[in-house]
Protein backbone atom coordinates (compact mmCIF):
# COMPACT_ATOMS: atom_id res chain seq x y z
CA UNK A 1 22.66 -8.55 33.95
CA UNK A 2 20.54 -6.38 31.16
CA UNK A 3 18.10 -6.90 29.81
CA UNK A 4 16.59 -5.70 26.46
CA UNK A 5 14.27 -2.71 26.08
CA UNK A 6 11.83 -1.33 23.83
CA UNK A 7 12.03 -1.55 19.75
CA UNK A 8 12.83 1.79 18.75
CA UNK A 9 12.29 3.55 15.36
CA UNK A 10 14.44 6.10 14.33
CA UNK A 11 16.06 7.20 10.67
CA UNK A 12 13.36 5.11 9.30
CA UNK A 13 14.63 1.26 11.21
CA UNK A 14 13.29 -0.42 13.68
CA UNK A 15 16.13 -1.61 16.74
CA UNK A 16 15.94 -3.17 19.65
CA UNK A 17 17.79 -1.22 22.21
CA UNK A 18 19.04 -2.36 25.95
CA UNK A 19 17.88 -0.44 28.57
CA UNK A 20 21.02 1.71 29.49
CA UNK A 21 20.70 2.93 25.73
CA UNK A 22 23.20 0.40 23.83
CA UNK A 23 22.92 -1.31 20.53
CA UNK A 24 22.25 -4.78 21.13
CA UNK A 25 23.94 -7.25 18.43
CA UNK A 26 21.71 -9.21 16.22
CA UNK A 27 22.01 -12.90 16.76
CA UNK A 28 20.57 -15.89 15.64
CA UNK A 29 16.74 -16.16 15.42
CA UNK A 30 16.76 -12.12 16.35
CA UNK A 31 13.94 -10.82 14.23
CA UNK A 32 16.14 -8.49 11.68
CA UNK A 33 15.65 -4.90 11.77
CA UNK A 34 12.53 -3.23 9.28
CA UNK A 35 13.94 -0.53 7.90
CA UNK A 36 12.54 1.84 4.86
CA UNK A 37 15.68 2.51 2.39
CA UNK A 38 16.96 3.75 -1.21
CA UNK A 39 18.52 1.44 -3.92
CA UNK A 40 19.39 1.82 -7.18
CA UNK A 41 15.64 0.02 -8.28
CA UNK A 42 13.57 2.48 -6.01
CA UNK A 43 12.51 2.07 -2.23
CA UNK A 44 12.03 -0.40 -0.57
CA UNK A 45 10.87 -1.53 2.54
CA UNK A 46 12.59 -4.24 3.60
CA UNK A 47 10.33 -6.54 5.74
CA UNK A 48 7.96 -6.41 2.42
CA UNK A 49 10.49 -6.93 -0.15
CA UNK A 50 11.39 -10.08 1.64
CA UNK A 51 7.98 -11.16 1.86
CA UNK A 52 7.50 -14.57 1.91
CA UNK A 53 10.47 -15.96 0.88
CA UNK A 54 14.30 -16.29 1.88
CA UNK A 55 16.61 -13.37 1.57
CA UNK A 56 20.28 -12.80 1.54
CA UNK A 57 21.51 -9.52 2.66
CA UNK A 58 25.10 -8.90 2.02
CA UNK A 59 27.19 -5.87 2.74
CA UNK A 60 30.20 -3.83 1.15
CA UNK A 61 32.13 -1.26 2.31
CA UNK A 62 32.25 0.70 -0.92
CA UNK A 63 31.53 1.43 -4.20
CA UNK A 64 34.23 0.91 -7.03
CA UNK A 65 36.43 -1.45 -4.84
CA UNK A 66 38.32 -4.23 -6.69
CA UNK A 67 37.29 -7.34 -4.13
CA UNK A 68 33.47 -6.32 -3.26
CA UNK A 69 33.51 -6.03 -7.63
CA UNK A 70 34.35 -9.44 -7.97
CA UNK A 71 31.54 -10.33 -5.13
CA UNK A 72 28.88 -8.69 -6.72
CA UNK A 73 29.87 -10.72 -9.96
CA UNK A 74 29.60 -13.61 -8.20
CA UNK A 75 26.23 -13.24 -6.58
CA UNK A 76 24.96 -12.30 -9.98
CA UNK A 77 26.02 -15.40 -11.70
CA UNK A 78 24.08 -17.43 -9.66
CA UNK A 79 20.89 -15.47 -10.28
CA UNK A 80 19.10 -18.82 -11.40
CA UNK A 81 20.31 -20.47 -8.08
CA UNK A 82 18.76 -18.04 -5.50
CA UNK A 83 15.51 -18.30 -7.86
CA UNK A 84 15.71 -22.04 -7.91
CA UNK A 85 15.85 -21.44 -3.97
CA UNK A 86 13.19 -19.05 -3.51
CA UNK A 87 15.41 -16.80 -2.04
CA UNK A 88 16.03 -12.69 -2.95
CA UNK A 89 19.56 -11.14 -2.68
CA UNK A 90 20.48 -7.73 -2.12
CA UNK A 91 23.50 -5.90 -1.34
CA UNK A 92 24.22 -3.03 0.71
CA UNK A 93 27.17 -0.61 -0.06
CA UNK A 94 27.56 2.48 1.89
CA UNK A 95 27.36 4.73 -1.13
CA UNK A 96 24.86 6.39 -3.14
CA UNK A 97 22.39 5.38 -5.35
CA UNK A 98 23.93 7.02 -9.10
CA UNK A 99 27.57 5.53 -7.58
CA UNK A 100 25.79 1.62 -7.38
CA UNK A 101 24.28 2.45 -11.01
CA UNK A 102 27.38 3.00 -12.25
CA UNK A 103 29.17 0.44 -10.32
CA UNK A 104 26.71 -2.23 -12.28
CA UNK A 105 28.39 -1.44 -15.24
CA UNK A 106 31.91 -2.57 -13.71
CA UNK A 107 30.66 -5.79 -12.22
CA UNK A 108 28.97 -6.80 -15.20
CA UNK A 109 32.63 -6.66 -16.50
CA UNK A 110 34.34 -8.40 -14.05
CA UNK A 111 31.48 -11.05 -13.52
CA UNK A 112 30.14 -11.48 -17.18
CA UNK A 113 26.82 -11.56 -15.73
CA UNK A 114 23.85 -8.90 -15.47
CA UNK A 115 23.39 -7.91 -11.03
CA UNK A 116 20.17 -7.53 -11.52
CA UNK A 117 19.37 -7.32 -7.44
CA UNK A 118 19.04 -3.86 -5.67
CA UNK A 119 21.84 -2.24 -3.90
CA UNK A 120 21.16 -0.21 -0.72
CA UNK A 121 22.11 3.33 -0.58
CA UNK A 122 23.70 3.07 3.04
CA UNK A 123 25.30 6.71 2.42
CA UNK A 124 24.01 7.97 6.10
CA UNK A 125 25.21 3.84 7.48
CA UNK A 126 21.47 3.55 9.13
CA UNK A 127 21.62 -0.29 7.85
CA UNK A 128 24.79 -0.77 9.08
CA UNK A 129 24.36 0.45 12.26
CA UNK A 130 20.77 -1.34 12.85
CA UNK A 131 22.71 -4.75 11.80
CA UNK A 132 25.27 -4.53 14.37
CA UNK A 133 28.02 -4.23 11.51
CA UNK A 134 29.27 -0.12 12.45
CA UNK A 135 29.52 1.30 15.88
CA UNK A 136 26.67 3.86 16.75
CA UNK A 137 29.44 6.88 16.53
CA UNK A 138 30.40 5.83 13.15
CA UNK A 139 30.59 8.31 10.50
CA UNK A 140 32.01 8.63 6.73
CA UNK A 141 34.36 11.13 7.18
CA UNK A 142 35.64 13.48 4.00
CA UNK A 143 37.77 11.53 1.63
CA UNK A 144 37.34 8.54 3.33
CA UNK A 145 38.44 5.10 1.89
CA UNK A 146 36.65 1.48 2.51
CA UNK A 147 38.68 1.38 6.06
CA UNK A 148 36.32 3.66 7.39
CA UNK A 149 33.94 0.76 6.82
CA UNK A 150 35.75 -1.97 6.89
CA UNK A 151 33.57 -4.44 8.70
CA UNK A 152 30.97 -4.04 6.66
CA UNK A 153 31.64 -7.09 5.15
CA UNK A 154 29.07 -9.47 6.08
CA UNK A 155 26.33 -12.09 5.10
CA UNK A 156 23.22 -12.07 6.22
CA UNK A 157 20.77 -14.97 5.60
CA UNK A 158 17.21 -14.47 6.73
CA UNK A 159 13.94 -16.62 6.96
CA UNK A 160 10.67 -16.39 5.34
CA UNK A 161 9.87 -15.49 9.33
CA UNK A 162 11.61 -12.64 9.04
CA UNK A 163 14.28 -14.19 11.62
CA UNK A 164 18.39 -14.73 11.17
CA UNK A 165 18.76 -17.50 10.19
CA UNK A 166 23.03 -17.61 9.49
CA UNK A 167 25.59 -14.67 9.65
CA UNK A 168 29.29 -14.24 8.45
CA UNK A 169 31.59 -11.55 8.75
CA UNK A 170 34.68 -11.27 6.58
CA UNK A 171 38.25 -9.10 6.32
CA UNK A 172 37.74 -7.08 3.55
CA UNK A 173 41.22 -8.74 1.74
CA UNK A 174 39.14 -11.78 1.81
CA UNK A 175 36.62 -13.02 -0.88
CA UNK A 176 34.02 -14.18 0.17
CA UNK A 177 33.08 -17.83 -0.69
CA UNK A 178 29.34 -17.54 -2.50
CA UNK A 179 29.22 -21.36 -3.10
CA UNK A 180 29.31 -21.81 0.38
CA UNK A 181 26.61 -18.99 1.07
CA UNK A 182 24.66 -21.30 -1.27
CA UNK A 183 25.78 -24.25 0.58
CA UNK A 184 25.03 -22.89 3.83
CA UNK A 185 21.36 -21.98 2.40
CA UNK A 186 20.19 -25.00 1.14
CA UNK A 187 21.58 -26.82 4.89
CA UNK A 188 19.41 -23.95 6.34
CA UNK A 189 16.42 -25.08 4.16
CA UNK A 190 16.68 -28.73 4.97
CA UNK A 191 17.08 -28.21 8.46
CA UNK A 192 13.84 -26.55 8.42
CA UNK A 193 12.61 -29.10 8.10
CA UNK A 194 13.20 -30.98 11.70
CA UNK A 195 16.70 -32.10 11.29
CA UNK A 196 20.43 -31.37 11.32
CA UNK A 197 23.00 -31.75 8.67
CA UNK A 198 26.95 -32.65 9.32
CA UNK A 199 30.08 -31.17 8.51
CA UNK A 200 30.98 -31.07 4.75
CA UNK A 201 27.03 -31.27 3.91
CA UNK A 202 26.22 -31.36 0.42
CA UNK A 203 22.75 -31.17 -1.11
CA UNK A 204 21.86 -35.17 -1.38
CA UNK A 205 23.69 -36.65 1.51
CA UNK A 206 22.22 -37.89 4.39
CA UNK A 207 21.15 -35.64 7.71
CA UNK A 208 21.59 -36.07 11.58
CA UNK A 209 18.25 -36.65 13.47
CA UNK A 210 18.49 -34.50 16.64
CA UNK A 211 19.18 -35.86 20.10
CA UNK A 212 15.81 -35.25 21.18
CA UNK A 213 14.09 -37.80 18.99
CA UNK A 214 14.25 -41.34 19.65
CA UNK A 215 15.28 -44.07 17.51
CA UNK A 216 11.10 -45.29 17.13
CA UNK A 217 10.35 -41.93 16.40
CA UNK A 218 13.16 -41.00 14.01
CA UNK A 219 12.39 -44.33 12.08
CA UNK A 220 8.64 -43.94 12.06
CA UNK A 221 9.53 -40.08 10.30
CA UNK A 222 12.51 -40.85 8.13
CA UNK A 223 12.63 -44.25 7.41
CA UNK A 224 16.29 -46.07 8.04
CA UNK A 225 18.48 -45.02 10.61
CA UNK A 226 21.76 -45.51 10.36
CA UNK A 227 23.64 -45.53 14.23
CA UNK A 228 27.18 -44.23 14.17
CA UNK A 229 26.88 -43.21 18.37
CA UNK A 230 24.43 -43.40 20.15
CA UNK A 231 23.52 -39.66 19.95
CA UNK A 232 25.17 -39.43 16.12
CA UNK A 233 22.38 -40.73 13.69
CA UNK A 234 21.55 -40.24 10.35
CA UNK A 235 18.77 -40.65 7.55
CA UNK A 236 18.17 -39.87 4.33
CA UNK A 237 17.53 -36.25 3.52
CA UNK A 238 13.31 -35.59 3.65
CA UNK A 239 11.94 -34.25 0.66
């Protein structure tokens, strides 16, 4: 079995590496990678642009594409959302920073609203690589086209702890669904606090206690509990 090695820093992100000298994949609770980058609003670093709030992270595999367009539209009509949320967005596209300026114009045309998050200059696919999203011998070959990229497609949601919290990775004929990133978001904030939420959650319905708290306990917390199984319970949402 391996086990993991030392956090490396290299092309300006840190990794986590296993010993025999392969990427390990980022999973849940992983802290995410640090990395120092360009956008098209300056550099950033990202462990201090998150600070301490939530972040979402999502990825594109180009510039000027017609599905990531309409993505990018979406995320920025629902700028008042994420701020209701404390949460910052960013994307990453694995082009350069004058091609995201000018992409801004486009979305604002497809989306009617304003991106006003950065956009990650992944030109050299550091990002992508650190996140597990590219193979370490990737490369964006001459005249490429978004295939050479394809997977990344992905959404990254990410703790005020710096941690990984939630992950999805799409086809890149597939829209992605944003009010379900939002969905997913405020479960993940709710769940911070101690409990679980079932299938279908919306914001307002009631929550599972977990199986390790007993009924007394879960009561004495939340207030009614409402039995279904004996390990299936649920309260009212805490404040």
């Amino acid at each position: 079995m391996e086990t993991a090695g030392d956090l490396v820093y290299q092309a300006g992100i840190v990794t986590r590496t296993f010993r025999k000298g392969h990427a390990m994949g980022l999973r849940i609770n992983d802290t995410v990678p640090d990395f120092t980058a360009e956008t098209d609003q300056g550099t950033i670093r990202f462990h201090d642009w998150i600070g301490d709030q939530w972040a979402i992270l999502f990825s594109h595999p180009k510039d000027f594409t017609p599905v990531c367009t309409t993505e990018f539209g979406a995320v920025a009509q629902l700028a008042d959302e994420w701020a209701k949320r404390g949460t910052r967005v960013i994307g990453v596209s694995v082009d350069g920073v004058e091609d995201h300026r000018k992409w801004k114009a486009d979305i604002k045309t497809a989306g009617g609203a304003t991106a006003g998050f950065p956009i990650i200059a992944d030109d050299g696919l550091a990002v992508s690589k650190a996140f597990d999203m590219l193979p370490a011998e990737a490369y964006l070959p001459d005249g490429r086209t978004p295939a050479d990229s394809a997977t990344v497609r992905s959404v990254f949601i990410i703790g005020p702890d710096k941690k990984l919290k939630l992950s999805m990775t799409y086809p890149m004929t597939v829209g992605r669904n944003f009010a379900e990133v939002l969905r997913a978001l405020d479960a993940l904030q709710t769940t911070a606090k101690g409990v679980a939420t079932p299938a279908n959650w919306q914001v307002g319905q009631d929550v599972i206690v977990p199986v390790a708290v007993s009924d007394e306990a879960a009561r004495e917390k939340y207030g009614e509990v409402r039995k279904v199984l004996p390990y299936l319970r649920y309260v009212a949402a805490p404040q």
